[in-house]
Protein backbone atom coordinates (compact mmCIF):
# COMPACT_ATOMS: atom_id res chain seq x y z
CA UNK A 1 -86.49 -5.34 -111.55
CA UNK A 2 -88.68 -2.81 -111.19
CA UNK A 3 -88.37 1.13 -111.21
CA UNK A 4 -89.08 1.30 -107.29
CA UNK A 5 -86.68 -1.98 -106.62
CA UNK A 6 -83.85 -0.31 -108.63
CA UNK A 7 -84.28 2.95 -106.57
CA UNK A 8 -84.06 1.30 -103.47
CA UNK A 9 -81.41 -0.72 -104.16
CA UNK A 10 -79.55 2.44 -105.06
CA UNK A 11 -80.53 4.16 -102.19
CA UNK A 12 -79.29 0.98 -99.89
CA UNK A 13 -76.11 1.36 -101.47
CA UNK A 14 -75.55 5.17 -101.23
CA UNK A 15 -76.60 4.50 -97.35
CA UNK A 16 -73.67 1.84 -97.11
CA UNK A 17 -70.98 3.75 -98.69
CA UNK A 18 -71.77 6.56 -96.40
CA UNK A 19 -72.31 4.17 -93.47
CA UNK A 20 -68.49 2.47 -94.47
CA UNK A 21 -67.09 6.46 -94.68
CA UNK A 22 -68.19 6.81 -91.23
CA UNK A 23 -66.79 4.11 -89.79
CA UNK A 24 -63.62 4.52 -91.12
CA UNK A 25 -63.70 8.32 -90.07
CA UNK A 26 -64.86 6.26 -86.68
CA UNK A 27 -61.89 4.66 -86.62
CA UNK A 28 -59.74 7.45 -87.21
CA UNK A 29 -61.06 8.90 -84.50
CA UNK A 30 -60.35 6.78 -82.18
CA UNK A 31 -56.69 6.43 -83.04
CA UNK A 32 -56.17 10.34 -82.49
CA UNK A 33 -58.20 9.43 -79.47
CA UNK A 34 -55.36 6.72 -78.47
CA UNK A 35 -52.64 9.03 -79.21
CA UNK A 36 -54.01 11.61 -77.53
CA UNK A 37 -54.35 9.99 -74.40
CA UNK A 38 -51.10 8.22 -74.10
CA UNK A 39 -49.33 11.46 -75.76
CA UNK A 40 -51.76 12.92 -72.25
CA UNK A 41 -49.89 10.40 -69.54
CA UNK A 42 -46.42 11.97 -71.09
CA UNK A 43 -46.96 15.14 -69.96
CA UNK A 44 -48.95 14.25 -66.92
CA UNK A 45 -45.86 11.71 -65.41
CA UNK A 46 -43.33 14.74 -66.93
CA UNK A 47 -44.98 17.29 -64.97
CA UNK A 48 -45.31 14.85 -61.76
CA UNK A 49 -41.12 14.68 -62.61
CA UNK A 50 -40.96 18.40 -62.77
CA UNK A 51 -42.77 19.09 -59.31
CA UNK A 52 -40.62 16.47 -57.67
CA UNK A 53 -37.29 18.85 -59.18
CA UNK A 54 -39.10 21.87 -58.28
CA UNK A 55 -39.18 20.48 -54.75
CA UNK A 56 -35.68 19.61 -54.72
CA UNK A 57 -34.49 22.95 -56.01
CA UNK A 58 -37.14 25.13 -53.31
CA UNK A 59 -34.95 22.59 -50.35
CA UNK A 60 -32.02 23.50 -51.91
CA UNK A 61 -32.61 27.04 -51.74
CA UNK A 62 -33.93 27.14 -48.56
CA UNK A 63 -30.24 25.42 -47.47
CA UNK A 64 -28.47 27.69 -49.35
CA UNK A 65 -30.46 30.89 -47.60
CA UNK A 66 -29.85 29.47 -44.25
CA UNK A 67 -25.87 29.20 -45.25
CA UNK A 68 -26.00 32.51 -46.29
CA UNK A 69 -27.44 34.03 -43.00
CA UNK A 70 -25.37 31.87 -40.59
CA UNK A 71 -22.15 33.14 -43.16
CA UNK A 72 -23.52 36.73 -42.44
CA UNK A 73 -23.80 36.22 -38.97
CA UNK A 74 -20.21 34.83 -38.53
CA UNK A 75 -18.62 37.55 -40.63
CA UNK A 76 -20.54 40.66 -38.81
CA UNK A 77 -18.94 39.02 -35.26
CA UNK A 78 -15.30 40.71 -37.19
CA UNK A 79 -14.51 44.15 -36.87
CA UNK A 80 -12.03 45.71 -38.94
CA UNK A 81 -9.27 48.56 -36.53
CA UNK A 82 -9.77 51.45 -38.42
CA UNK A 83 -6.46 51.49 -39.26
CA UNK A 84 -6.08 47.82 -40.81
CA UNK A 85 -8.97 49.76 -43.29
CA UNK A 86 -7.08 52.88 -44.09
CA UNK A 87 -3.34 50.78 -45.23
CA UNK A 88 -5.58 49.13 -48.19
């Protein structure tokens, strides 16, 4: 072989050793990729969950406030004798 044929063929290999590095850094890549995405739809259906509870709790206090000022109402229609207040 000659000097130049020997370089190149050096060269060529060099180029496909890098060339093999990148793919496999490619590849890893797209795993992480992968992961991040379905790791993505977690959250994304967890937070969906979450907004459906937050919903649930906001009704729930809403109720609950309504309760209280129909309570409030009720209880404001008693009045204590002033004398029923003074014995306890």
């Amino acid at each position: 072989m000659s000097k130049n044929s020997k370089e190149i063929s050096s060269v060529t290999s060099d180029q496909k050793k890098s060339i093999d590095a990148i793919s496999v850094s490619l590849d890893k890549i797209s795993g992480i990729a992968t992961d991040t995405s379905s790791s993505s739809n977690q959250v994304a259906g967890s937070a969906k969950g979450l907004a459906g509870k937050m919903q649930e709790l906001t009704s729930t206090a809403s109720t609950l406030a309504g309760f209280s000022t129909t309570l409030q109402q009720k209880v404001g229609k008693f009045k204590l004798n002033k004398a029923m207040a003074a014995d306890e």
